[in-house]
C-alpha atoms as a PDB file:
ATOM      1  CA  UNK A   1     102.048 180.196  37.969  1.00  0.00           C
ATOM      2  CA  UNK A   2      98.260 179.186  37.748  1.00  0.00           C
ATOM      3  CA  UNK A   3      97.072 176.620  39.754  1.00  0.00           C
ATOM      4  CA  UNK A   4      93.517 174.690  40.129  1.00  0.00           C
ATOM      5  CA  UNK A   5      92.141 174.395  43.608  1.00  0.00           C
ATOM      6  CA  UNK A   6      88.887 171.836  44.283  1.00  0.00           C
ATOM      7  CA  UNK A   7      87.362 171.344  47.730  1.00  0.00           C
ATOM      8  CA  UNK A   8      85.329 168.507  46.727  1.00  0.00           C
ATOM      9  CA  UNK A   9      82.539 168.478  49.719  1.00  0.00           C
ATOM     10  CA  UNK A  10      79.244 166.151  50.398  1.00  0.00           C
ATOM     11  CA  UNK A  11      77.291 169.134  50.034  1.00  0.00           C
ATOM     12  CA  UNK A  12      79.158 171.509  47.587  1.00  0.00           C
ATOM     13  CA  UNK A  13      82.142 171.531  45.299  1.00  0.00           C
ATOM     14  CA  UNK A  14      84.041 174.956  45.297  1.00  0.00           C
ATOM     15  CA  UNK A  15      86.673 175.200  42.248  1.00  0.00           C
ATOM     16  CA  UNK A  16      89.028 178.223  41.998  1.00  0.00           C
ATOM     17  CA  UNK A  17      92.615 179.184  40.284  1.00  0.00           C
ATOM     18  CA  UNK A  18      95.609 181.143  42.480  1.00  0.00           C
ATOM     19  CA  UNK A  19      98.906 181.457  42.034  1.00  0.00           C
ATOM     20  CA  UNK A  20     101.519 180.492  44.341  1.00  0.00           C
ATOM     21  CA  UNK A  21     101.314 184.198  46.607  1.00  0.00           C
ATOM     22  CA  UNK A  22      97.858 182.793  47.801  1.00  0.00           C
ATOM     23  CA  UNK A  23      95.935 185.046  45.804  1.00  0.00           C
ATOM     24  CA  UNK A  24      92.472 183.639  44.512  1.00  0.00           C
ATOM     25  CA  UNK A  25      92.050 184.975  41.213  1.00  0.00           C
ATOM     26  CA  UNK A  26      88.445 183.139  40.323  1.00  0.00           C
ATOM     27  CA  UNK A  27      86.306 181.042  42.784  1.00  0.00           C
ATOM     28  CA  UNK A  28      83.007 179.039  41.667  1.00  0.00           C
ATOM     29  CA  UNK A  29      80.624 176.805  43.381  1.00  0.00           C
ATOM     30  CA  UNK A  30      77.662 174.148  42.607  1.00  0.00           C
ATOM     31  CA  UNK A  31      76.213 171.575  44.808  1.00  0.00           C
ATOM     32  CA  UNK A  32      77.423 168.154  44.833  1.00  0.00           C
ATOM     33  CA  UNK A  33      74.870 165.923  42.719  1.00  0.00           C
ATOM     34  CA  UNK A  34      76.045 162.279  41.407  1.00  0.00           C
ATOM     35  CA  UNK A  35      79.469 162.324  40.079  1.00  0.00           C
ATOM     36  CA  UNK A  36      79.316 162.239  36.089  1.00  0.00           C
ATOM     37  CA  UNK A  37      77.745 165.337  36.637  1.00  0.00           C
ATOM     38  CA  UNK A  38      79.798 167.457  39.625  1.00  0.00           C
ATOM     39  CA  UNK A  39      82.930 165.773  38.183  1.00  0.00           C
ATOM     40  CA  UNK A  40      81.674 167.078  34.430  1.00  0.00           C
ATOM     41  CA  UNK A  41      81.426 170.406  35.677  1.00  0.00           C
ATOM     42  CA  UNK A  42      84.817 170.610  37.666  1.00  0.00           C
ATOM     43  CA  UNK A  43      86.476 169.329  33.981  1.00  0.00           C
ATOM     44  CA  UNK A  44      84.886 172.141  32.526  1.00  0.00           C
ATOM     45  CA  UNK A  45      85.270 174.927  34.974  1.00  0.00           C
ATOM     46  CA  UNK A  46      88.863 173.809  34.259  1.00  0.00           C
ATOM     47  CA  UNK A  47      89.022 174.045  30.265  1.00  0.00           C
ATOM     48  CA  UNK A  48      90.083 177.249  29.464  1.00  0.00           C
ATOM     49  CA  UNK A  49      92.142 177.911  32.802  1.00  0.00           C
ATOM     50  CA  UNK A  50      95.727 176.569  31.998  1.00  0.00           C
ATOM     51  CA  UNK A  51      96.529 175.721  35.341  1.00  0.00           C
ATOM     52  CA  UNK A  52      99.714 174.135  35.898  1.00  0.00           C
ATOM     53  CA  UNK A  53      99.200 172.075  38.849  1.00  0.00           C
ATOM     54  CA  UNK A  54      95.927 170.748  40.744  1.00  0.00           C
ATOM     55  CA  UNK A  55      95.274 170.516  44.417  1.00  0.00           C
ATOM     56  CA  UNK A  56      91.703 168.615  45.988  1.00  0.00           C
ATOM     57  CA  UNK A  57      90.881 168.328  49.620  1.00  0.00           C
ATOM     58  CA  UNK A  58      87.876 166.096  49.363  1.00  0.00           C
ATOM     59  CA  UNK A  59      85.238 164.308  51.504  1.00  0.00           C
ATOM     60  CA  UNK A  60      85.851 160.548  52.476  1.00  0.00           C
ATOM     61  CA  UNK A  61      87.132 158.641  53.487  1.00  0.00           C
ATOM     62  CA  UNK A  62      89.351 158.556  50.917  1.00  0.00           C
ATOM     63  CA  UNK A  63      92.404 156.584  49.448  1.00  0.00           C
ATOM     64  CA  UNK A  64      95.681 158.356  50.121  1.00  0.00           C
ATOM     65  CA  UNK A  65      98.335 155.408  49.643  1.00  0.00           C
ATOM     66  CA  UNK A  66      99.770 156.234  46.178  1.00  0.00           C
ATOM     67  CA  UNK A  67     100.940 152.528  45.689  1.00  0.00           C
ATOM     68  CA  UNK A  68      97.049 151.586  45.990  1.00  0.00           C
ATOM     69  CA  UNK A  69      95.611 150.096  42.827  1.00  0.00           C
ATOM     70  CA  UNK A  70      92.966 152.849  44.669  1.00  0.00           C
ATOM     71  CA  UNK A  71      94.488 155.682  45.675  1.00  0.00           C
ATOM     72  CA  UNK A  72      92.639 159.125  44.284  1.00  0.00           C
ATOM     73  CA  UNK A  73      88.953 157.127  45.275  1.00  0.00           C
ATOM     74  CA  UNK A  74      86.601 158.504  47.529  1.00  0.00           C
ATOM     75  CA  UNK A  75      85.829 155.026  49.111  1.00  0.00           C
ATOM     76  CA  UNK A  76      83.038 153.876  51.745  1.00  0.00           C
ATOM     77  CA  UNK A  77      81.321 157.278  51.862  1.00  0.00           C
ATOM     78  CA  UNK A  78      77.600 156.869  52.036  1.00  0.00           C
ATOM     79  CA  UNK A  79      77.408 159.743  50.109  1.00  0.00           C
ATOM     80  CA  UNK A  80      74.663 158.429  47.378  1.00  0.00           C
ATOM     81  CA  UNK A  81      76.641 157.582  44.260  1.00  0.00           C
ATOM     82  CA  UNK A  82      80.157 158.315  45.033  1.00  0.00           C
ATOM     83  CA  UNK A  83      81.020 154.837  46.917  1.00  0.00           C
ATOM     84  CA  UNK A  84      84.563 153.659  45.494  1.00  0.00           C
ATOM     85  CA  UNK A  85      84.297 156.880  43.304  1.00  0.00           C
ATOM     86  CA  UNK A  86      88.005 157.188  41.484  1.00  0.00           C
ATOM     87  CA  UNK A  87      88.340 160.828  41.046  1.00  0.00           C
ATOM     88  CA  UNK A  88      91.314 161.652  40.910  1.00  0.00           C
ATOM     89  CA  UNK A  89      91.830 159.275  37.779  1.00  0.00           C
ATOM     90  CA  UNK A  90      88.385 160.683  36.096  1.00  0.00           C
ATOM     91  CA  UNK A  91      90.695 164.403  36.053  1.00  0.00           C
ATOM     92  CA  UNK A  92      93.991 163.037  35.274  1.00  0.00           C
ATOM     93  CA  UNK A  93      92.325 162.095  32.051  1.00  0.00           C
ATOM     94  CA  UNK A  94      91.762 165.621  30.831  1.00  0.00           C
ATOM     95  CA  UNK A  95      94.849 167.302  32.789  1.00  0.00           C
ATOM     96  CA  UNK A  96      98.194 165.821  32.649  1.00  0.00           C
ATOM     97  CA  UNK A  97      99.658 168.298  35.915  1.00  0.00           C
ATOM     98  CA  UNK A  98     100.786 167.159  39.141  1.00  0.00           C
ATOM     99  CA  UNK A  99      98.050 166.765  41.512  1.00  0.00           C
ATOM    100  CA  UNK A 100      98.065 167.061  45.135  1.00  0.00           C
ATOM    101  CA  UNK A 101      95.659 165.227  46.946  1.00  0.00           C
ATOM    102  CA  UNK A 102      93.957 164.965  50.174  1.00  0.00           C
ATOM    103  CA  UNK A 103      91.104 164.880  52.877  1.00  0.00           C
ATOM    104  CA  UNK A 104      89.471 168.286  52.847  1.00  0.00           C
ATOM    105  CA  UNK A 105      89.847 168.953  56.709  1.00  0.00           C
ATOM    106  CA  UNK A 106      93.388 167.858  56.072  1.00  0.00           C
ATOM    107  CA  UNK A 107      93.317 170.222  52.832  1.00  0.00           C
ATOM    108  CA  UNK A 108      91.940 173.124  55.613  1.00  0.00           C
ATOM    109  CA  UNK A 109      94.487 172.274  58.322  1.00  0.00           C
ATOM    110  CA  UNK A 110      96.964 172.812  55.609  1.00  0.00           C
ATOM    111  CA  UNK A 111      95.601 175.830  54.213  1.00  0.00           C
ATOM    112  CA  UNK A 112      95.792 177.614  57.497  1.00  0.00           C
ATOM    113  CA  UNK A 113      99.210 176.239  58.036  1.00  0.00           C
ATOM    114  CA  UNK A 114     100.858 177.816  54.618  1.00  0.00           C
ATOM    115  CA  UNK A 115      97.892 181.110  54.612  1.00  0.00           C
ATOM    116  CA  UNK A 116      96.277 181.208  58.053  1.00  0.00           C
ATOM    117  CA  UNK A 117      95.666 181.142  61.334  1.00  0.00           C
ATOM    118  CA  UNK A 118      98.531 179.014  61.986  1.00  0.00           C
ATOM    119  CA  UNK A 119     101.300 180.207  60.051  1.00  0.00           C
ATOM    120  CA  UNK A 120     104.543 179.891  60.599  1.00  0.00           C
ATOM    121  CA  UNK A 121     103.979 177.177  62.998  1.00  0.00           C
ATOM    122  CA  UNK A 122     105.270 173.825  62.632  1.00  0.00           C
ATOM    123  CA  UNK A 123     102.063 172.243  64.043  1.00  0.00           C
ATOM    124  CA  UNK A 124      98.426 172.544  64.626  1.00  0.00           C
ATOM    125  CA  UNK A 125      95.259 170.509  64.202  1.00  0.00           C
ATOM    126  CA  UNK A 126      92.183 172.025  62.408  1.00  0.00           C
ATOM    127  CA  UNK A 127      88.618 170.591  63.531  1.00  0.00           C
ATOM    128  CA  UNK A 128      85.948 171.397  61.502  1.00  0.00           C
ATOM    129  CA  UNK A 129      81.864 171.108  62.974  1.00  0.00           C
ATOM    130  CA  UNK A 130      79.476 171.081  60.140  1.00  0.00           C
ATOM    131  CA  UNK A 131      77.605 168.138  58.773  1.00  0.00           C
ATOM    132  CA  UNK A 132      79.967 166.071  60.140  1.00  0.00           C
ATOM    133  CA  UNK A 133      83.047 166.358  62.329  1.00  0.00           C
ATOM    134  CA  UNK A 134      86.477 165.960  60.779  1.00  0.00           C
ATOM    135  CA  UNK A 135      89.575 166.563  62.278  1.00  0.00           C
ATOM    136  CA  UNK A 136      93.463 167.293  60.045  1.00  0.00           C
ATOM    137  CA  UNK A 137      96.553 167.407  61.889  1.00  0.00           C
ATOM    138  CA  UNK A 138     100.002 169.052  60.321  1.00  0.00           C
ATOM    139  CA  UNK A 139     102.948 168.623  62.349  1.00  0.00           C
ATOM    140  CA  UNK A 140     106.494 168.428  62.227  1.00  0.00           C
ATOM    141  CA  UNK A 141     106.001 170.189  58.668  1.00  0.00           C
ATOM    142  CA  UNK A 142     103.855 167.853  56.906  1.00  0.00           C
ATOM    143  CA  UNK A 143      99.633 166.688  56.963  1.00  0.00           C
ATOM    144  CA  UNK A 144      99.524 163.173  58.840  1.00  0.00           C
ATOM    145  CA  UNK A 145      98.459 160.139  57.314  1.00  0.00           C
ATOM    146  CA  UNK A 146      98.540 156.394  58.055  1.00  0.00           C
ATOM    147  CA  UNK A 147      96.840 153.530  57.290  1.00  0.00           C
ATOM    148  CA  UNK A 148      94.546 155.669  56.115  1.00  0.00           C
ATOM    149  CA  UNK A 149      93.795 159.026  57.762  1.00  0.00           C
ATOM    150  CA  UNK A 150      92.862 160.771  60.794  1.00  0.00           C
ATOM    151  CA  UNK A 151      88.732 160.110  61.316  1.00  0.00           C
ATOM    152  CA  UNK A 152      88.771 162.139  64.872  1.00  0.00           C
ATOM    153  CA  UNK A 153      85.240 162.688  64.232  1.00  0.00           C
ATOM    154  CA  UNK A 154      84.519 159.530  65.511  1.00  0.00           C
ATOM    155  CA  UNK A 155      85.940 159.320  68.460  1.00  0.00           C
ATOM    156  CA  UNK A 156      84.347 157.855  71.556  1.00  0.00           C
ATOM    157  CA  UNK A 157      83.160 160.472  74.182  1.00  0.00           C
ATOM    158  CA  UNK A 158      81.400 160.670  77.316  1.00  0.00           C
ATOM    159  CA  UNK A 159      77.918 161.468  77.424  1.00  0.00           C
ATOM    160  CA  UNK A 160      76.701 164.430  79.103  1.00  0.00           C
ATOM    161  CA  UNK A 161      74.595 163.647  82.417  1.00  0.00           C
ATOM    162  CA  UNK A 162      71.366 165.878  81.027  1.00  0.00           C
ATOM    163  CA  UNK A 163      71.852 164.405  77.436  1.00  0.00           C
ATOM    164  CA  UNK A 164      69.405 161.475  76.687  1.00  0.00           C
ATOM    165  CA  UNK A 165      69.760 161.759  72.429  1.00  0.00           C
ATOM    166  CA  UNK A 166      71.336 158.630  71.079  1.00  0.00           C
ATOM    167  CA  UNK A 167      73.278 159.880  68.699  1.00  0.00           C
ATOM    168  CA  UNK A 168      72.955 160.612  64.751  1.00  0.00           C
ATOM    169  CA  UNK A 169      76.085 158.219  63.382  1.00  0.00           C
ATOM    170  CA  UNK A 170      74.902 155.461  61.592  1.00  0.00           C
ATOM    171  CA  UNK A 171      77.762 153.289  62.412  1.00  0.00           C
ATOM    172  CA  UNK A 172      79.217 154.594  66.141  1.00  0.00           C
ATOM    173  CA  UNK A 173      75.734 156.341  67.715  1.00  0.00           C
ATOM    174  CA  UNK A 174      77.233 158.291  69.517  1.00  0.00           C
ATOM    175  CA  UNK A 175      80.700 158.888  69.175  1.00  0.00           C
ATOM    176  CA  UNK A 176      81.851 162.715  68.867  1.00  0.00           C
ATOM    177  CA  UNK A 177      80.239 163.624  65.321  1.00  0.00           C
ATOM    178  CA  UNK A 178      77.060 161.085  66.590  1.00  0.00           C
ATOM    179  CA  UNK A 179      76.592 163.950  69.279  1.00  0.00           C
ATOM    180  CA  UNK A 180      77.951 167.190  68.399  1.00  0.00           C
ATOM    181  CA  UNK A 181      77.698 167.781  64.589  1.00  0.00           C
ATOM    182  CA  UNK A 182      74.954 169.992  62.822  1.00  0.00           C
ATOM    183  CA  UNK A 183      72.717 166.767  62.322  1.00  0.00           C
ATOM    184  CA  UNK A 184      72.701 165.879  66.500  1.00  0.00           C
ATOM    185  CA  UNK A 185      71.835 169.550  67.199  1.00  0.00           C
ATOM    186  CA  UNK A 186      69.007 169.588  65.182  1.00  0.00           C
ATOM    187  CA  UNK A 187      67.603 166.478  66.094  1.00  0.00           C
ATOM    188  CA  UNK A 188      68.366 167.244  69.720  1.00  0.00           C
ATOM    189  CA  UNK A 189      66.728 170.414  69.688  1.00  0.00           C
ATOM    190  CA  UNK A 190      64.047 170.025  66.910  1.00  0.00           C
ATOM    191  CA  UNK A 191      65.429 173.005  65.182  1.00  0.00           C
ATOM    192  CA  UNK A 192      68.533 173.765  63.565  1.00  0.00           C
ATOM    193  CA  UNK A 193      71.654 175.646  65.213  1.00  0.00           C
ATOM    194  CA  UNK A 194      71.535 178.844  64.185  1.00  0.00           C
ATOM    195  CA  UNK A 195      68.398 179.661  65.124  1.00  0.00           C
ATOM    196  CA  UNK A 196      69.055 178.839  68.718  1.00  0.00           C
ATOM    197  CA  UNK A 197      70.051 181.223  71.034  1.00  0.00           C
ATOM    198  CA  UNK A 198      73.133 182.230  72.815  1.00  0.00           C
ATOM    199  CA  UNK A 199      71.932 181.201  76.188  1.00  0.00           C
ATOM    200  CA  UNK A 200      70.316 177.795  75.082  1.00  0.00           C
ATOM    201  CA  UNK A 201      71.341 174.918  76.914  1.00  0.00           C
ATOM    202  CA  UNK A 202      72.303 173.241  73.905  1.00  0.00           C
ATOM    203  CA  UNK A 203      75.370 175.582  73.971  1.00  0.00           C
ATOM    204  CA  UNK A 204      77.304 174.341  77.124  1.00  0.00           C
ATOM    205  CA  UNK A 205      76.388 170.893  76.114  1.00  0.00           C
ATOM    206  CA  UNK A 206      78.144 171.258  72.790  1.00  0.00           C
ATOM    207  CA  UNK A 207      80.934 172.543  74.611  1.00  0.00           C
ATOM    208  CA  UNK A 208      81.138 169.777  76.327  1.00  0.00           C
ATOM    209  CA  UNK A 209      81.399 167.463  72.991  1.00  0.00           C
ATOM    210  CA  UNK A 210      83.937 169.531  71.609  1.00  0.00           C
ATOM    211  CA  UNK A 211      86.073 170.629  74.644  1.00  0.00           C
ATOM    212  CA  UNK A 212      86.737 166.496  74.952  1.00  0.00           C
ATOM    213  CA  UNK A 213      88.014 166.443  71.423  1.00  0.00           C
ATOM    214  CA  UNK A 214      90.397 169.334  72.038  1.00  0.00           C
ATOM    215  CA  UNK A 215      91.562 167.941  75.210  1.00  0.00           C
ATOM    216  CA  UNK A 216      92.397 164.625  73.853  1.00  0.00           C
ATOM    217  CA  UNK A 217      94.231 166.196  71.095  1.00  0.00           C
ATOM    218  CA  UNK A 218      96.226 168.271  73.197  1.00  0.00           C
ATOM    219  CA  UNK A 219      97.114 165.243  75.057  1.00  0.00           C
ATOM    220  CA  UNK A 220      97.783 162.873  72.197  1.00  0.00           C
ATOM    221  CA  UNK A 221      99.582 165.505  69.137  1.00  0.00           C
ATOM    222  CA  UNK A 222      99.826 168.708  71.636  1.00  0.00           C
ATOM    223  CA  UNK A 223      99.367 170.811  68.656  1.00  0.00           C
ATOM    224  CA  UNK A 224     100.669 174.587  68.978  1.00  0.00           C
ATOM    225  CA  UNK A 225      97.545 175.526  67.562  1.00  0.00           C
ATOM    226  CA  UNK A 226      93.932 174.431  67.424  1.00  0.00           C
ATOM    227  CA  UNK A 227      91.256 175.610  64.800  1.00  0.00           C
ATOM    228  CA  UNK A 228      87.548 175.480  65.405  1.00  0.00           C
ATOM    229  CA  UNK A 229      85.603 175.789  61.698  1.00  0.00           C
ATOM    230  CA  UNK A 230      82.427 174.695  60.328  1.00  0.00           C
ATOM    231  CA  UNK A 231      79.121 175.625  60.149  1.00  0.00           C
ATOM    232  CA  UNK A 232      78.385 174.723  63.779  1.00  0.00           C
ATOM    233  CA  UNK A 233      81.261 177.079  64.668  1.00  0.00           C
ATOM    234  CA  UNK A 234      80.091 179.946  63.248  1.00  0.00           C
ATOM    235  CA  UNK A 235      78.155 180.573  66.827  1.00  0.00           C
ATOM    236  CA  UNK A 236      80.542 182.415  68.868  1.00  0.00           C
ATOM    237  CA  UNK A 237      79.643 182.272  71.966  1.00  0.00           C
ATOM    238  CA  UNK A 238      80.709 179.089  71.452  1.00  0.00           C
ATOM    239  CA  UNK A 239      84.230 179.433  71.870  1.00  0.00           C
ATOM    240  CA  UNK A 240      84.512 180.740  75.336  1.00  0.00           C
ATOM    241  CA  UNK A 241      82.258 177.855  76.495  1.00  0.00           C
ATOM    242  CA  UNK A 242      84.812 175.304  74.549  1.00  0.00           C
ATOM    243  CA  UNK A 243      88.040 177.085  75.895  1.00  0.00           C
ATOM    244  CA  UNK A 244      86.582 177.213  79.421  1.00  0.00           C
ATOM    245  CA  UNK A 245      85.585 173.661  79.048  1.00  0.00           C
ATOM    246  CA  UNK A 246      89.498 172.619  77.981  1.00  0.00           C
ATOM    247  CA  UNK A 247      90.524 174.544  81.183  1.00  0.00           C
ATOM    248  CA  UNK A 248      88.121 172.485  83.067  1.00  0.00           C
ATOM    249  CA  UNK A 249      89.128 169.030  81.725  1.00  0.00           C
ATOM    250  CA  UNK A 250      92.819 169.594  81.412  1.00  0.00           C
ATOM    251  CA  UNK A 251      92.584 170.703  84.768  1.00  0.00           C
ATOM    252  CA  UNK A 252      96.357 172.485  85.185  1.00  0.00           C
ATOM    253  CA  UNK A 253      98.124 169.344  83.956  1.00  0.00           C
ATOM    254  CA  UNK A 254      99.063 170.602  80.611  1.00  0.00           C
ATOM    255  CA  UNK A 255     101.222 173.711  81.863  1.00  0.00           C
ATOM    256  CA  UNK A 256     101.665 175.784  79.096  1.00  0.00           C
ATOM    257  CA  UNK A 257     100.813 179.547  78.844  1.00  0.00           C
ATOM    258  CA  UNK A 258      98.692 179.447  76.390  1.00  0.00           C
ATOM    259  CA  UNK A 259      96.331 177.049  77.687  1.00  0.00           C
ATOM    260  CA  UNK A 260      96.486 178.209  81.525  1.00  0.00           C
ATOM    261  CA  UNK A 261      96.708 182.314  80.434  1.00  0.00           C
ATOM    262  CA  UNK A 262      95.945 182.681  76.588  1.00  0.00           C
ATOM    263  CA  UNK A 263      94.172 180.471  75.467  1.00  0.00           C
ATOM    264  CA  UNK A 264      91.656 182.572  73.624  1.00  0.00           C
ATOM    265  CA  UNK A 265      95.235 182.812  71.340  1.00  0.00           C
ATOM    266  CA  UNK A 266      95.660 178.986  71.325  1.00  0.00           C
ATOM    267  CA  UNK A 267      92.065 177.903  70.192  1.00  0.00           C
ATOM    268  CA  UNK A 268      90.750 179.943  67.519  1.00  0.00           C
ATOM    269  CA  UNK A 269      88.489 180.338  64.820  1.00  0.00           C
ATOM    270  CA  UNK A 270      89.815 180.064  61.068  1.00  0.00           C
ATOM    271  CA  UNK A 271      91.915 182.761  59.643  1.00  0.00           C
ATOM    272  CA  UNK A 272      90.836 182.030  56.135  1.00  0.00           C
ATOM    273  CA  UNK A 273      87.601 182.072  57.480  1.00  0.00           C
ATOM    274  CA  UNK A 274      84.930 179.357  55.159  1.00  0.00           C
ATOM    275  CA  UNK A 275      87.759 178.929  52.499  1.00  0.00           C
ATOM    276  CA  UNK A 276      90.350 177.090  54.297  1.00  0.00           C
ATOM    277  CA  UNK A 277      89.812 174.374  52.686  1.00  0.00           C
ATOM    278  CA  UNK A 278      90.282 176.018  48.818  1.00  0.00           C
ATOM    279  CA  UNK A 279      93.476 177.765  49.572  1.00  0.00           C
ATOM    280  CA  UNK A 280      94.662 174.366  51.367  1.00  0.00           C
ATOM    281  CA  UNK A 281      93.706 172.777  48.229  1.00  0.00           C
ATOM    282  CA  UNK A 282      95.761 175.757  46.525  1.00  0.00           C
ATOM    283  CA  UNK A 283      98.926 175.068  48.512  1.00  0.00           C
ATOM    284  CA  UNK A 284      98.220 171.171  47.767  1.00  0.00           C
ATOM    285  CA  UNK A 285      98.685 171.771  44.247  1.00  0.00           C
ATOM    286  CA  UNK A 286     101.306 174.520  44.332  1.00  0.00           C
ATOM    287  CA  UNK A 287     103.252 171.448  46.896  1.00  0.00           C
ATOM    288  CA  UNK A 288     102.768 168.944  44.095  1.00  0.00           C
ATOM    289  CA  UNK A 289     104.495 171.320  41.794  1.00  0.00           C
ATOM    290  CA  UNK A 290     107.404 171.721  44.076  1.00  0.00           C
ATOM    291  CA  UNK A 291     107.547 167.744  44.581  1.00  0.00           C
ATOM    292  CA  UNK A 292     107.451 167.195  41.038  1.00  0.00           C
ATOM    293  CA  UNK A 293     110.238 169.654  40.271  1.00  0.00           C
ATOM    294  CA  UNK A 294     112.939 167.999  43.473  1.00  0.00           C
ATOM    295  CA  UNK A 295     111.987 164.520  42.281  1.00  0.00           C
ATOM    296  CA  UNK A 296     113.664 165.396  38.820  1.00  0.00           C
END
């Protein structure tokens, strides 16, 4: 079984075929430009592979109500060009396969679910800190959606007493991405993220960002695990600040073990490391198969 993975990002697309063990035969990436072209490309990449199913974790927001006369659209992104973008129709064009479709946090949360740092579990919640915040939850053995779809990144947060920045979301200020994503830190600072150092007090502060977003989830989905990726992640250090931080804020009322004695086990870094998001777009297609095949 071949199957066609996409993580359609804001900054980069990464296209790759797998088969249905997990195991990534061909992986290639290209930045995201407007969409004749990045979508041209992905058709391409595609041409010769004879994949038998698709799977796309993409940027958004995006449509994921298949009665929706636009479901398969990126919609209200401000990404330039790609507003009300329908691309899952521009691929069904040149591959009649099932196609599995969803938000590319949602795609990671899954792909560490089915290949990662979470398997075997019946829930967790992935959080990824790059660009932008973005949040996927999986529980009770399926992604979540709604009316639309989890946008945790822009949740309202309290300010930190030292923090006077006013946050880098155009629509919220400073809501959770506003202050904590790779943008804020940078502006904040006057210089990007990783080439701050470990004992900068931009690291406690971003702690304290992220340690509210965990806390609340906790509270709200009490996930049985909790995945930190993203560029702004990639900063270790950071994760015993953020776990100490939960501690703090939870504050013994959640009385589990592995938030009172291990949680260094409970909030971790990806297992699939920057790919999450492929091999969740992976199982997404290899799942579309299998939907395809009980609906007959």
């Amino acid at each position: 079984m071949r199957i066609g993975a996409i993580e359609a990002g804001g900054t980069k697309f990464l296209c790759g075929v797998g088969n249905e063990l997990g195991i990534m035969e061909d992986v290639v990436h290209f930045p995201t430009e407007h969409p004749d072209v990045t979508l041209s490309r992905v058709i391409s990449y595609f041409s010769d592979k004879h994949v038998d199913a698709i799977g796309i974790g993409s940027f958004g927001p995006i449509d994921l109500r298949p009665r929706s006369t636009t479901y398969g659209f990126v919609t209200t992104t401000p990404k330039q060009g790609w507003g009300h973008c329908d691309v899952l129709g521009k691929l069904k064009k040149h591959y009649d396969v099932p196609y599995g479709w969803d938000t590319d946090v949602n795609a990671a949360a899954y792909g560490e679910t089915v290949w990662g740092a979470a398997k075997g579990l019946g829930s967790s919640v992935y959080i990824t800190i790059g660009t932008g915040v973005g949040v996927g939850v999986y529980t009770e053995g399926r992604l979540v959606h709604g009316l639309v779809h989890p946008e945790g990144g822009h949740v309202l947060i309290r300010r930190h007493p030292d923090d006077e920045y006013a946050g880098a979301c155009p629509y919220h200020g400073d809501c959770l991405e506003g202050m904590a994503a790779g943008p804020a830190i940078e502006a904040r600072w006057s210089v990007k993220g990783d080439q701050l150092p470990a004992d900068h007090p931009a690291w406690p502060m971003e702690a304290y960002y992220i340690a509210q977003a965990v806390a609340g989830i906790i509270l709200t989905h009490s996930p049985e695990k909790i995945i930190l990726g993203g560029g702004v992640m990639q900063q270790a250090h950071l994760f015993p600040l953020v776990r100490s931080e939960v501690q703090r804020i939870l504050n013994g009322y959640v009385q589990a073990d592995e938030i009172m004695n291990r949680i260094e086990e409970y909030i971790v870094p990806p297992g699939l490391g920057s790919q999450s998001g492929l091999y969740g777009a992976l199982a997404l297609g290899l799942k579309a198969i299998q939907d395809r095949r009980s609906a007959v």
